[in-house]
PDBML (XML) file of the C-alpha atoms, coordinates in Angstrom:
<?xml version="1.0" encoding="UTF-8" ?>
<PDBx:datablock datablockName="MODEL"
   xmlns:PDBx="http://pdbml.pdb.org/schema/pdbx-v50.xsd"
   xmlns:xsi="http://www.w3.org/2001/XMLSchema-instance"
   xsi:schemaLocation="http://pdbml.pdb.org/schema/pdbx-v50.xsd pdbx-v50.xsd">
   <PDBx:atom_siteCategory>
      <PDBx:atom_site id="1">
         <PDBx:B_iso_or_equiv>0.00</PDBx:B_iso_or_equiv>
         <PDBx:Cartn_x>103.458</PDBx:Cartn_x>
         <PDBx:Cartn_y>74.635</PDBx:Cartn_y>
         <PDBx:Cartn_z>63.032</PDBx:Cartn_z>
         <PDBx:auth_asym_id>A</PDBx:auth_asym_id>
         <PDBx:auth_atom_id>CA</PDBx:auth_atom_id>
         <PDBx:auth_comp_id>UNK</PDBx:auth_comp_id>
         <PDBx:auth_seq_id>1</PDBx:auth_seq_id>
         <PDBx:group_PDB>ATOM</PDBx:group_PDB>
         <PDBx:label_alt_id xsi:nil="true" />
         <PDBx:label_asym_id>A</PDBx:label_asym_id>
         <PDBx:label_atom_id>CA</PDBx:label_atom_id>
         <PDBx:label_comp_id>UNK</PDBx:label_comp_id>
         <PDBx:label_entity_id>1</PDBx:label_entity_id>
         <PDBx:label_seq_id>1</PDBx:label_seq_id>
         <PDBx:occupancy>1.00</PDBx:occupancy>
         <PDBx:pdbx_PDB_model_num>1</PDBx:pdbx_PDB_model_num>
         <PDBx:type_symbol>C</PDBx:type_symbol>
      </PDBx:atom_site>
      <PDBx:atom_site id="2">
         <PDBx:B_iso_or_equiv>0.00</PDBx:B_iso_or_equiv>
         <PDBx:Cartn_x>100.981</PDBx:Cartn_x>
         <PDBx:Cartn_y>75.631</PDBx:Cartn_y>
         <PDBx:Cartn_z>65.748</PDBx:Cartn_z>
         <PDBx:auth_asym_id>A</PDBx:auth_asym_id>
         <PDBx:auth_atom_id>CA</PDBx:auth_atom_id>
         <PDBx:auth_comp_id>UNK</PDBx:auth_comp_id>
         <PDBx:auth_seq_id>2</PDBx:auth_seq_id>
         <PDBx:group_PDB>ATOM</PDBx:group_PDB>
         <PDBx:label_alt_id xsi:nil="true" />
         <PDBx:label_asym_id>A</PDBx:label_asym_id>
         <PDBx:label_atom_id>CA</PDBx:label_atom_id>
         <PDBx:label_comp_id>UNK</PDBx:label_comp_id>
         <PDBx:label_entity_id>1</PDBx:label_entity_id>
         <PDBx:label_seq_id>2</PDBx:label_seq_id>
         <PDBx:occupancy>1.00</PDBx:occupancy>
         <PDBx:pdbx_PDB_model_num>1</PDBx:pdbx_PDB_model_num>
         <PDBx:type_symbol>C</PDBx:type_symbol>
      </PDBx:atom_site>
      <PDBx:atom_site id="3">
         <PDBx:B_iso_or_equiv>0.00</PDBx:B_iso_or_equiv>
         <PDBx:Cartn_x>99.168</PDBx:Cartn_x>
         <PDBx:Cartn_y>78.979</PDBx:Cartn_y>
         <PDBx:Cartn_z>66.099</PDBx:Cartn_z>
         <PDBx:auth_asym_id>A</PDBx:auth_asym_id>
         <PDBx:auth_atom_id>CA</PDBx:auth_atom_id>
         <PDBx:auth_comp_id>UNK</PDBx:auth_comp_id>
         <PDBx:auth_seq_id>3</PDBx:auth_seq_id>
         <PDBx:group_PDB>ATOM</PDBx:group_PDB>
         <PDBx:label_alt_id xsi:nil="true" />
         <PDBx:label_asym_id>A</PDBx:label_asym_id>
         <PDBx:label_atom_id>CA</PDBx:label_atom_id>
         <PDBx:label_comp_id>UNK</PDBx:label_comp_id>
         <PDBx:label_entity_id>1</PDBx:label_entity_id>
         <PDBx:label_seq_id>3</PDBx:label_seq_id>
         <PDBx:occupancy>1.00</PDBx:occupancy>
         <PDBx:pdbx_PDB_model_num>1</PDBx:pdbx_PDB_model_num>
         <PDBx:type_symbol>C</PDBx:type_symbol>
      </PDBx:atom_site>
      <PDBx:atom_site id="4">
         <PDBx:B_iso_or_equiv>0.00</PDBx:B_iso_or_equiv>
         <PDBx:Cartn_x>101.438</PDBx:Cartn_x>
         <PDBx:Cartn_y>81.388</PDBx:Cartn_y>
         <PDBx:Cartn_z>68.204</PDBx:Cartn_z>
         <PDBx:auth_asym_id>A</PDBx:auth_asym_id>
         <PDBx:auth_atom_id>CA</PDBx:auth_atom_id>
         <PDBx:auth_comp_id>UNK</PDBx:auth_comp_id>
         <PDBx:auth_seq_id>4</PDBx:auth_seq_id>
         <PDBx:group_PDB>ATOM</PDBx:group_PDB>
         <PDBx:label_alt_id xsi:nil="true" />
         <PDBx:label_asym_id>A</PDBx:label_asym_id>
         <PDBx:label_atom_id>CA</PDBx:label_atom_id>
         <PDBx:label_comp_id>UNK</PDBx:label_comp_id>
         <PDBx:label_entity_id>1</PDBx:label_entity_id>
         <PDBx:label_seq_id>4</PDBx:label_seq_id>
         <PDBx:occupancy>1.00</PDBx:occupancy>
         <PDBx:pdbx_PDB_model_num>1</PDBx:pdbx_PDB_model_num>
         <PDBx:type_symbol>C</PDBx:type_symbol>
      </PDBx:atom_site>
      <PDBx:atom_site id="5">
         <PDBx:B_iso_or_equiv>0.00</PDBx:B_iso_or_equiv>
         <PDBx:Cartn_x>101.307</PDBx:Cartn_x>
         <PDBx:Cartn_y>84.421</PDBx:Cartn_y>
         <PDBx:Cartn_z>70.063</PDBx:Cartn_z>
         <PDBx:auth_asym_id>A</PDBx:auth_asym_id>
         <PDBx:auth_atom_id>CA</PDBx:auth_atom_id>
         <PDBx:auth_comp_id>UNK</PDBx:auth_comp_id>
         <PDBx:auth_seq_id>5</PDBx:auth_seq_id>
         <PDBx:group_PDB>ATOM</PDBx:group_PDB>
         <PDBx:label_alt_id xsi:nil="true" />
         <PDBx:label_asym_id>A</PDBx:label_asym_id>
         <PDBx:label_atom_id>CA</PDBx:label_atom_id>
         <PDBx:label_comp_id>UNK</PDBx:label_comp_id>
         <PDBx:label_entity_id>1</PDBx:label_entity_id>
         <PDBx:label_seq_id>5</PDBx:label_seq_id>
         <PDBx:occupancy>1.00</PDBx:occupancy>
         <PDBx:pdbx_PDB_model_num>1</PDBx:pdbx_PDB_model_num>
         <PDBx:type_symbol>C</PDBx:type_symbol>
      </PDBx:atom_site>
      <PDBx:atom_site id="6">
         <PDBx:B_iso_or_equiv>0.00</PDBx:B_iso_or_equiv>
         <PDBx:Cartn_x>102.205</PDBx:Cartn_x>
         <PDBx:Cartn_y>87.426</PDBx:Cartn_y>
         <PDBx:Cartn_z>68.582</PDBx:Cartn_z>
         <PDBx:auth_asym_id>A</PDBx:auth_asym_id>
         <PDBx:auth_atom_id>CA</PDBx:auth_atom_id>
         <PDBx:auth_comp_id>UNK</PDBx:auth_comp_id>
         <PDBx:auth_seq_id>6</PDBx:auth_seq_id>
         <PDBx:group_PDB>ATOM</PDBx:group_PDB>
         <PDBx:label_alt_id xsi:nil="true" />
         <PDBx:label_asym_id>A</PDBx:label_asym_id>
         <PDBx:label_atom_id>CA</PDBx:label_atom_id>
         <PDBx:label_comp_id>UNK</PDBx:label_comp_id>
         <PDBx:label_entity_id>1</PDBx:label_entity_id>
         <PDBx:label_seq_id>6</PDBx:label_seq_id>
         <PDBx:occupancy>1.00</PDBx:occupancy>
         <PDBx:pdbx_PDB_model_num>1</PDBx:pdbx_PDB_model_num>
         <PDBx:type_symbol>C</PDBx:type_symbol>
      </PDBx:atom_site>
      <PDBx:atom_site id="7">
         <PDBx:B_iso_or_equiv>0.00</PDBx:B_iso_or_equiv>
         <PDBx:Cartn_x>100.966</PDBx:Cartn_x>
         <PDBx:Cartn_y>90.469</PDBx:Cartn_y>
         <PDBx:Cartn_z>70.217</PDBx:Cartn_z>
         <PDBx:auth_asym_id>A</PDBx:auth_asym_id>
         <PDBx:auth_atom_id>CA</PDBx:auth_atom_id>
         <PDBx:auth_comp_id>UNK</PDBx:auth_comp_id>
         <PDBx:auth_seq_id>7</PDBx:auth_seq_id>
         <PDBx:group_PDB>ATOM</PDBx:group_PDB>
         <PDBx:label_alt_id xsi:nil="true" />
         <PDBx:label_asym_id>A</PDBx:label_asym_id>
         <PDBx:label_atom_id>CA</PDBx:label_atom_id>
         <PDBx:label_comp_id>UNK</PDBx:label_comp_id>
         <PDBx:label_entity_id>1</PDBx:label_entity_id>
         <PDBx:label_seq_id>7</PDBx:label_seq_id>
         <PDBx:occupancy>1.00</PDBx:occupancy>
         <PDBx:pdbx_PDB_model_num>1</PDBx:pdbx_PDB_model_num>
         <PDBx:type_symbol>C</PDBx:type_symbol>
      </PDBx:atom_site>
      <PDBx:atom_site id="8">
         <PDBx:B_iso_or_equiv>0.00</PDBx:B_iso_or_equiv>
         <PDBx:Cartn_x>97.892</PDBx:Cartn_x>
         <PDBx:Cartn_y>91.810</PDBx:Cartn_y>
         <PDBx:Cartn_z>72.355</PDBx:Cartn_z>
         <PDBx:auth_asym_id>A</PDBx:auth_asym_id>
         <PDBx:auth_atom_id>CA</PDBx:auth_atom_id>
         <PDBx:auth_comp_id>UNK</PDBx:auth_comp_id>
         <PDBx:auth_seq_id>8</PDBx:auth_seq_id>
         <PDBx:group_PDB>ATOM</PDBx:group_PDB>
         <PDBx:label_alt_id xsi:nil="true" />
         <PDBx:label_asym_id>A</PDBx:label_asym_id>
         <PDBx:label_atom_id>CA</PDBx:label_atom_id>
         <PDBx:label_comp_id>UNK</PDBx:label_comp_id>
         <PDBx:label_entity_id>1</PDBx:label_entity_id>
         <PDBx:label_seq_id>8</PDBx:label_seq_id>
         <PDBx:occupancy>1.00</PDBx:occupancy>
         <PDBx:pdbx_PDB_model_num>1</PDBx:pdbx_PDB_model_num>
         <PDBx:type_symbol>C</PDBx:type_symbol>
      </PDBx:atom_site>
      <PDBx:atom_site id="9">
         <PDBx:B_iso_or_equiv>0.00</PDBx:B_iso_or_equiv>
         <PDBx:Cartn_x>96.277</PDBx:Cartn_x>
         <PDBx:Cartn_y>95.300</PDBx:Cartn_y>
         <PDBx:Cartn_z>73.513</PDBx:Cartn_z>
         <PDBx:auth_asym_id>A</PDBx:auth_asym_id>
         <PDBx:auth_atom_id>CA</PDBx:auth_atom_id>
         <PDBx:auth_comp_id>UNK</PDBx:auth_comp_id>
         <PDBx:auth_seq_id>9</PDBx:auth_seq_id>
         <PDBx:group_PDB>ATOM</PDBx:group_PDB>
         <PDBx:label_alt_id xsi:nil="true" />
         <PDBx:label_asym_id>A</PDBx:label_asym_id>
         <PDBx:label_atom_id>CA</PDBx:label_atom_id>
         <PDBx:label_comp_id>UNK</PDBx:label_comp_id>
         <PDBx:label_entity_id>1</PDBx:label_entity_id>
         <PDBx:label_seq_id>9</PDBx:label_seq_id>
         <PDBx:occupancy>1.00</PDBx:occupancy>
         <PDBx:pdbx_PDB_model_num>1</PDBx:pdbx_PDB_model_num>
         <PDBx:type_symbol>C</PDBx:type_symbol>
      </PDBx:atom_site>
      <PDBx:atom_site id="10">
         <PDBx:B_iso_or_equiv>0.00</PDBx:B_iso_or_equiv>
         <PDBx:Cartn_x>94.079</PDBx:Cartn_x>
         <PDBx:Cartn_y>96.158</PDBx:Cartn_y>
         <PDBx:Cartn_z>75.902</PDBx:Cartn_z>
         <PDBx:auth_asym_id>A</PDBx:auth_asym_id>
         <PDBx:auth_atom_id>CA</PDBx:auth_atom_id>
         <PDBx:auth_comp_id>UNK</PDBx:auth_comp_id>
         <PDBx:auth_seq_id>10</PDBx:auth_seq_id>
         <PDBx:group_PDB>ATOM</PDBx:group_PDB>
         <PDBx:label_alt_id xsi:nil="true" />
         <PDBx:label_asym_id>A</PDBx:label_asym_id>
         <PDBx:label_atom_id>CA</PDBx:label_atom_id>
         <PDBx:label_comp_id>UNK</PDBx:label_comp_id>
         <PDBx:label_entity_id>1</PDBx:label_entity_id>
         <PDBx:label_seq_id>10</PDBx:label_seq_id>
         <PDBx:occupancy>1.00</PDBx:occupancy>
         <PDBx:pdbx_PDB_model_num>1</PDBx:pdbx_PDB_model_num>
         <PDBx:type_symbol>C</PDBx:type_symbol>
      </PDBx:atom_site>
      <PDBx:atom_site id="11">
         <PDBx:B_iso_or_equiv>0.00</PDBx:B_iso_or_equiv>
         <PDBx:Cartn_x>90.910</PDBx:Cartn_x>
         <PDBx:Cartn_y>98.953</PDBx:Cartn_y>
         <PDBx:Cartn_z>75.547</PDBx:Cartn_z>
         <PDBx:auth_asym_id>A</PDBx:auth_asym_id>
         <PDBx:auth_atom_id>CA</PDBx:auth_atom_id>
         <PDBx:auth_comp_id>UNK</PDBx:auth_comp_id>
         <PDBx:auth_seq_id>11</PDBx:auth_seq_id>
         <PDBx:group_PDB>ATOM</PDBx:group_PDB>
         <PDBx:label_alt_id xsi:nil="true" />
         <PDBx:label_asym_id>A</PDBx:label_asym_id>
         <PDBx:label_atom_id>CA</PDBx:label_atom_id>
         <PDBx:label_comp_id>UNK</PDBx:label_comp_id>
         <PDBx:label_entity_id>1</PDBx:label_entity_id>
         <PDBx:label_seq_id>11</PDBx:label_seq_id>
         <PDBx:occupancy>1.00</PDBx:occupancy>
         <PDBx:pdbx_PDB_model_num>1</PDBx:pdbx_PDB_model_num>
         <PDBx:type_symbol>C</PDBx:type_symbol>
      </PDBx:atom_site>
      <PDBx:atom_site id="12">
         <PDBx:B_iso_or_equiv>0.00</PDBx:B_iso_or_equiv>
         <PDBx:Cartn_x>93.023</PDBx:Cartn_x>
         <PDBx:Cartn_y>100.898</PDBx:Cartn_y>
         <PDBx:Cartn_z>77.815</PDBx:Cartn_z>
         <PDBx:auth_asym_id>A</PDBx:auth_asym_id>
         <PDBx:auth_atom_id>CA</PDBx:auth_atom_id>
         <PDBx:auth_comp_id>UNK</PDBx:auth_comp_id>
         <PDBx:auth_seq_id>12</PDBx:auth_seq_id>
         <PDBx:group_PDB>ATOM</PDBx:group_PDB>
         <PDBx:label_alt_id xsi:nil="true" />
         <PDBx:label_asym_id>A</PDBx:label_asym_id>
         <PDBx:label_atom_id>CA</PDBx:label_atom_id>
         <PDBx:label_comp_id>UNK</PDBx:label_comp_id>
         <PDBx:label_entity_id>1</PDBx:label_entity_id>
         <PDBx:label_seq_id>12</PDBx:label_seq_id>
         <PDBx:occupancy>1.00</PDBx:occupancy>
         <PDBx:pdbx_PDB_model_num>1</PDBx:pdbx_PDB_model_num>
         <PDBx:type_symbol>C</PDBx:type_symbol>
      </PDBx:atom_site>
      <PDBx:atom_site id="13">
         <PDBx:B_iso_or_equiv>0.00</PDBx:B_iso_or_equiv>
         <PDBx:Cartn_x>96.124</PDBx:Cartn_x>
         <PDBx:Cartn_y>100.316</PDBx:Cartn_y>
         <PDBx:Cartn_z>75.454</PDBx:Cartn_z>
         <PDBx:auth_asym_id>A</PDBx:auth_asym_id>
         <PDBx:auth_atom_id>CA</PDBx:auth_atom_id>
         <PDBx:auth_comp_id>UNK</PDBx:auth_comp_id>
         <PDBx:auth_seq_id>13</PDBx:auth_seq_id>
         <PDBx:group_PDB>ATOM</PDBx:group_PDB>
         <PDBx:label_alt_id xsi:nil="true" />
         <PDBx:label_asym_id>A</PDBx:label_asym_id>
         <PDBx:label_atom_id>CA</PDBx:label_atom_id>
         <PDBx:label_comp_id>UNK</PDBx:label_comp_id>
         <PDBx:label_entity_id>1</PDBx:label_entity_id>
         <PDBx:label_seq_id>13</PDBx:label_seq_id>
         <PDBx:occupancy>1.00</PDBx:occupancy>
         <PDBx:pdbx_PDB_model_num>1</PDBx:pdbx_PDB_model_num>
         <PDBx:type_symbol>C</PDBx:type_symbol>
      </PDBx:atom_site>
      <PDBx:atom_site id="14">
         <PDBx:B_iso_or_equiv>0.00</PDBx:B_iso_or_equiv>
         <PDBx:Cartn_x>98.370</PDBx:Cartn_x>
         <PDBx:Cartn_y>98.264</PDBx:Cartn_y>
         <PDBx:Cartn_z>77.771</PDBx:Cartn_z>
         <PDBx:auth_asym_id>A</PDBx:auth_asym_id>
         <PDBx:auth_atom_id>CA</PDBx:auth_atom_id>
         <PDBx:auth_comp_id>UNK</PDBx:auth_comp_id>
         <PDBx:auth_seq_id>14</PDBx:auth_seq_id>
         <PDBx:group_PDB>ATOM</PDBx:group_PDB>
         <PDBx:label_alt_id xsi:nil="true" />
         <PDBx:label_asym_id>A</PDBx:label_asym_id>
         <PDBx:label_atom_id>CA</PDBx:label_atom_id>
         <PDBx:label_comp_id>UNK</PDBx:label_comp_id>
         <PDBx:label_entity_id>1</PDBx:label_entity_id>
         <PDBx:label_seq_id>14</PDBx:label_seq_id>
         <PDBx:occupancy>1.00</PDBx:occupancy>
         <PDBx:pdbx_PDB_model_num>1</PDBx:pdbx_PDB_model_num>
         <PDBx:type_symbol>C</PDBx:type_symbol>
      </PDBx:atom_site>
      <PDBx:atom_site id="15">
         <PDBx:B_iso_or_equiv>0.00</PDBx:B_iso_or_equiv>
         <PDBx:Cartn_x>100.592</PDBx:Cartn_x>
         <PDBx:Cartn_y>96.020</PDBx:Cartn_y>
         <PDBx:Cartn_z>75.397</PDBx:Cartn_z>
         <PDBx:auth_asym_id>A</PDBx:auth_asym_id>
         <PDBx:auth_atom_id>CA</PDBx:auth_atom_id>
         <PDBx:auth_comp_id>UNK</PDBx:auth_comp_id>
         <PDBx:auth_seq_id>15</PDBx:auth_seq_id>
         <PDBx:group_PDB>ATOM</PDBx:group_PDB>
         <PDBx:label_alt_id xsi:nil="true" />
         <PDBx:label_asym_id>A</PDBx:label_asym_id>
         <PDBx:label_atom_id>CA</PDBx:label_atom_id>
         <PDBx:label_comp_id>UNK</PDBx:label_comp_id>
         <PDBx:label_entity_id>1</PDBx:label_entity_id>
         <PDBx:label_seq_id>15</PDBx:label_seq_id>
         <PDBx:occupancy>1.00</PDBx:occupancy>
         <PDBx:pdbx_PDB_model_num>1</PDBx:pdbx_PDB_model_num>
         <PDBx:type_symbol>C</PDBx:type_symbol>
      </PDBx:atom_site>
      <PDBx:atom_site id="16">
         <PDBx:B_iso_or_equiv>0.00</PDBx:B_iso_or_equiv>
         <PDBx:Cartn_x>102.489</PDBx:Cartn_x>
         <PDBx:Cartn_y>92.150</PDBx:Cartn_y>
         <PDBx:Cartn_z>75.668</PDBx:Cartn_z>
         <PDBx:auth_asym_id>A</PDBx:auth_asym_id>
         <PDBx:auth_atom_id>CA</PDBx:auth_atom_id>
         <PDBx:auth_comp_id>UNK</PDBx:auth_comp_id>
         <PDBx:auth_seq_id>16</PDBx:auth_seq_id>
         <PDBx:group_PDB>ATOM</PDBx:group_PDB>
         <PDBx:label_alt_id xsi:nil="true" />
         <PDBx:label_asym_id>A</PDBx:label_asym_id>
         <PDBx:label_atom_id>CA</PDBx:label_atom_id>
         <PDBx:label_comp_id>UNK</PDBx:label_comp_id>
         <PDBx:label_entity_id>1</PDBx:label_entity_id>
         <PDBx:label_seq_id>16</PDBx:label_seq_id>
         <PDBx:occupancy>1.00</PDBx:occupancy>
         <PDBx:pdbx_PDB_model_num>1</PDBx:pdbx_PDB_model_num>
         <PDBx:type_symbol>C</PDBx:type_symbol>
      </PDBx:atom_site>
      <PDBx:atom_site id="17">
         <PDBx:B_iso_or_equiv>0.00</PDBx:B_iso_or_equiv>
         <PDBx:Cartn_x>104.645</PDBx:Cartn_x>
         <PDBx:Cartn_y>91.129</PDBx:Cartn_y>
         <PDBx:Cartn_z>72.602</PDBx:Cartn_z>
         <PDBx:auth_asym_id>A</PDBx:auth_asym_id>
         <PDBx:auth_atom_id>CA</PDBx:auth_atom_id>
         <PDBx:auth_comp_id>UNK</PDBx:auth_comp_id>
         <PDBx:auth_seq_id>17</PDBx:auth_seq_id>
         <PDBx:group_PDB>ATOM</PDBx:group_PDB>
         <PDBx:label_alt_id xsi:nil="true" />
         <PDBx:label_asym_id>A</PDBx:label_asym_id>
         <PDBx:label_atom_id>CA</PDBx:label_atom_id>
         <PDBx:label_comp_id>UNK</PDBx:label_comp_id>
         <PDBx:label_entity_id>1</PDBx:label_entity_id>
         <PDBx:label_seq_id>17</PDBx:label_seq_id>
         <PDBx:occupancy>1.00</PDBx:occupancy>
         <PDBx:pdbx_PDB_model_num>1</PDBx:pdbx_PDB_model_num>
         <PDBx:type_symbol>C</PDBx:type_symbol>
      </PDBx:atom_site>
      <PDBx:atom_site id="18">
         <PDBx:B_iso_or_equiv>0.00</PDBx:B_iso_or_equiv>
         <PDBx:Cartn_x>106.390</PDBx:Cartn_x>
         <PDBx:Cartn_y>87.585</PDBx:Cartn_y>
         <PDBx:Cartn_z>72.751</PDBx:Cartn_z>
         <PDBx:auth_asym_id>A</PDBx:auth_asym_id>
         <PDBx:auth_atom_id>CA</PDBx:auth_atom_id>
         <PDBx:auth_comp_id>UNK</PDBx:auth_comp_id>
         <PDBx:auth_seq_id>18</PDBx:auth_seq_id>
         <PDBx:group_PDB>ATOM</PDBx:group_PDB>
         <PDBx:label_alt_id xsi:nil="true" />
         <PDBx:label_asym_id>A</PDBx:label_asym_id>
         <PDBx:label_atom_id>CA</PDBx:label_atom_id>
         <PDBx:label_comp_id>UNK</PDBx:label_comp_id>
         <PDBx:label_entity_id>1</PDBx:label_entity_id>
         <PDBx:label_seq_id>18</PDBx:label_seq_id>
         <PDBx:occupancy>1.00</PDBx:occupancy>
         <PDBx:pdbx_PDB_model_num>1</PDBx:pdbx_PDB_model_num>
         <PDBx:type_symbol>C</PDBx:type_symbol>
      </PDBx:atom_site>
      <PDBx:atom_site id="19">
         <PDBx:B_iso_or_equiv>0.00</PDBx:B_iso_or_equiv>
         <PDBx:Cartn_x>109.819</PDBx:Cartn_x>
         <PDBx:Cartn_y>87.644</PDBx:Cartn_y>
         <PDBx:Cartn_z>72.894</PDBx:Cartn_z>
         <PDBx:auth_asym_id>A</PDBx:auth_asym_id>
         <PDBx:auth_atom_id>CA</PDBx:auth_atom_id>
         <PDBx:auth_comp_id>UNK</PDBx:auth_comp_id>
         <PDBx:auth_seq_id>19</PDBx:auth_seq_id>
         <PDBx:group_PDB>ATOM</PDBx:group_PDB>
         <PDBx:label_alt_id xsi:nil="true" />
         <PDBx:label_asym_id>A</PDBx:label_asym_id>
         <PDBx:label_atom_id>CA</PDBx:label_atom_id>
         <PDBx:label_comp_id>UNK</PDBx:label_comp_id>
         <PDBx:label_entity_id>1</PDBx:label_entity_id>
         <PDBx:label_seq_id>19</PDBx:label_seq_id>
         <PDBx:occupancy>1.00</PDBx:occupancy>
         <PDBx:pdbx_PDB_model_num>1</PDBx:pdbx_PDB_model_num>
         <PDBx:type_symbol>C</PDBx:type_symbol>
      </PDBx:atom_site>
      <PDBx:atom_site id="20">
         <PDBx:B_iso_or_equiv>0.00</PDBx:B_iso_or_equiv>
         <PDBx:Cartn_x>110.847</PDBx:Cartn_x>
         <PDBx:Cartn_y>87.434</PDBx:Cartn_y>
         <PDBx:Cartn_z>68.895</PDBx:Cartn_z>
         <PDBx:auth_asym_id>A</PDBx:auth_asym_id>
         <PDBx:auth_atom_id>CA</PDBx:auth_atom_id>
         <PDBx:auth_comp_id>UNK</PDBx:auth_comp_id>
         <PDBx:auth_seq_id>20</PDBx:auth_seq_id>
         <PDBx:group_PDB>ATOM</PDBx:group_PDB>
         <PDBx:label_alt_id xsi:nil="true" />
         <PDBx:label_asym_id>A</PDBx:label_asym_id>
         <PDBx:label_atom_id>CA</PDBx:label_atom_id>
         <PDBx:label_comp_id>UNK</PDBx:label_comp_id>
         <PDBx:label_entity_id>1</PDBx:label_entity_id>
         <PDBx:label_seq_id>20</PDBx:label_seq_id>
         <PDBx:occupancy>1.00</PDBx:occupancy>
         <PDBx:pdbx_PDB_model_num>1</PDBx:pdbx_PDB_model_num>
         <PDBx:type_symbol>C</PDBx:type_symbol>
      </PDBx:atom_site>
      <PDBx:atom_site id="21">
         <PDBx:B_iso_or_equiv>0.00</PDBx:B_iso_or_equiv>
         <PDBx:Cartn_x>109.365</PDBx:Cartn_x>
         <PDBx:Cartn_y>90.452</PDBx:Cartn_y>
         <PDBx:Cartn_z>68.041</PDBx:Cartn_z>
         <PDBx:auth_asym_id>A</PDBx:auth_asym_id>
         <PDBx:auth_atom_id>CA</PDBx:auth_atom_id>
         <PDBx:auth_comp_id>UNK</PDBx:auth_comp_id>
         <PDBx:auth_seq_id>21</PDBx:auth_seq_id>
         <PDBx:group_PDB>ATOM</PDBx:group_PDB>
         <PDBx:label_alt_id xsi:nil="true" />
         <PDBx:label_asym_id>A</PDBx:label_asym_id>
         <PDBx:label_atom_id>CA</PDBx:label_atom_id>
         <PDBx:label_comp_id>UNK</PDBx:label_comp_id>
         <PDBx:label_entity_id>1</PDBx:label_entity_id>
         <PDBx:label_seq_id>21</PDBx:label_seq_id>
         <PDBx:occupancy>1.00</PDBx:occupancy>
         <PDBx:pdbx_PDB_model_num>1</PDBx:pdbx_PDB_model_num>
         <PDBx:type_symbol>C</PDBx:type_symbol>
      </PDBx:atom_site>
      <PDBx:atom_site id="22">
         <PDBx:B_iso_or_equiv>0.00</PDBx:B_iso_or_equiv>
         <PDBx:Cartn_x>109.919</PDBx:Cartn_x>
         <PDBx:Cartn_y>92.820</PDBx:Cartn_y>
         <PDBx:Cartn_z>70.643</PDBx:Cartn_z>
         <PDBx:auth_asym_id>A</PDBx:auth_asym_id>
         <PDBx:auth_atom_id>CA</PDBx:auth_atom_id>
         <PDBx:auth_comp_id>UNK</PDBx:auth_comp_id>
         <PDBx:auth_seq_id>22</PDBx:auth_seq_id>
         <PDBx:group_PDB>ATOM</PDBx:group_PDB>
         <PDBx:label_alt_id xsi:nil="true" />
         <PDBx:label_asym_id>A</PDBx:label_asym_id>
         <PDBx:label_atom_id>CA</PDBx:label_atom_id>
         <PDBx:label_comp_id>UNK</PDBx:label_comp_id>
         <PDBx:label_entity_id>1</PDBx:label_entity_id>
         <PDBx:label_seq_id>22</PDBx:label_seq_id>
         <PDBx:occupancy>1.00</PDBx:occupancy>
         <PDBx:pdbx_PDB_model_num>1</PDBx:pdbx_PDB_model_num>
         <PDBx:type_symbol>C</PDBx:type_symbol>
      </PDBx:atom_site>
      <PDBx:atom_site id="23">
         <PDBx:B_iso_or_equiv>0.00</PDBx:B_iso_or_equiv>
         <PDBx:Cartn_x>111.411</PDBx:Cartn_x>
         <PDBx:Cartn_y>95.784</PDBx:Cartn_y>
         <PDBx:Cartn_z>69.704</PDBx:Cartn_z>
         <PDBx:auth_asym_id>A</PDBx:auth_asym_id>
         <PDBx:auth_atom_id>CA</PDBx:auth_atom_id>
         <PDBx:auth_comp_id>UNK</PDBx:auth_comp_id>
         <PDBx:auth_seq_id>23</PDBx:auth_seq_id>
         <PDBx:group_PDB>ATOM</PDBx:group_PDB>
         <PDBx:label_alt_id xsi:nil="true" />
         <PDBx:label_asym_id>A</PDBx:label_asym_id>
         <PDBx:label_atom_id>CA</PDBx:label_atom_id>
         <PDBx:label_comp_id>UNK</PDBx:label_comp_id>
         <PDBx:label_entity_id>1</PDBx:label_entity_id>
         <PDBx:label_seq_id>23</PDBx:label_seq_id>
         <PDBx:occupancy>1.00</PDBx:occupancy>
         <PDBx:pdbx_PDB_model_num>1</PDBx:pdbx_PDB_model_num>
         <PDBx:type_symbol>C</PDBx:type_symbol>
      </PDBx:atom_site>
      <PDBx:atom_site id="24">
         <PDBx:B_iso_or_equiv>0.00</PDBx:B_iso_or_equiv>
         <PDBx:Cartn_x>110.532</PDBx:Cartn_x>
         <PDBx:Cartn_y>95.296</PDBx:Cartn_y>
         <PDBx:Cartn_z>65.909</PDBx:Cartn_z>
         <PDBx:auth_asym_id>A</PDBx:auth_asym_id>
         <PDBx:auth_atom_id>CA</PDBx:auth_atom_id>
         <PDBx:auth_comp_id>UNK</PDBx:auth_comp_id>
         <PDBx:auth_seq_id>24</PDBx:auth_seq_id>
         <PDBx:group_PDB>ATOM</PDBx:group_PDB>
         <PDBx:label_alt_id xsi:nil="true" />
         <PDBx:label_asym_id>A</PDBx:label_asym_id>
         <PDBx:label_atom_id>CA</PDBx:label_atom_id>
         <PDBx:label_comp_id>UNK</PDBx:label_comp_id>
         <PDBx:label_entity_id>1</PDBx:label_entity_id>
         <PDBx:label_seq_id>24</PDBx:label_seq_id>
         <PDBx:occupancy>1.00</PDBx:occupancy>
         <PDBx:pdbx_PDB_model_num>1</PDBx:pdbx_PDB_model_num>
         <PDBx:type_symbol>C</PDBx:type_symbol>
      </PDBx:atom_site>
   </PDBx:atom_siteCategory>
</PDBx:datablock>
């Protein structure tokens, strides 16, 4: 499979999840 997005932060600690893990 290809290499997917997971999660990021920023320095500042703003967050993005994709949608299969938010909340876990």
């Amino acid at each position: 499979k290809e290499r997917e997005f997971v999660a990021a932060i920023s320095w500042s600690g703003r967050t993005y999840y994709t949608d299969s893990v938010k909340g876990r």
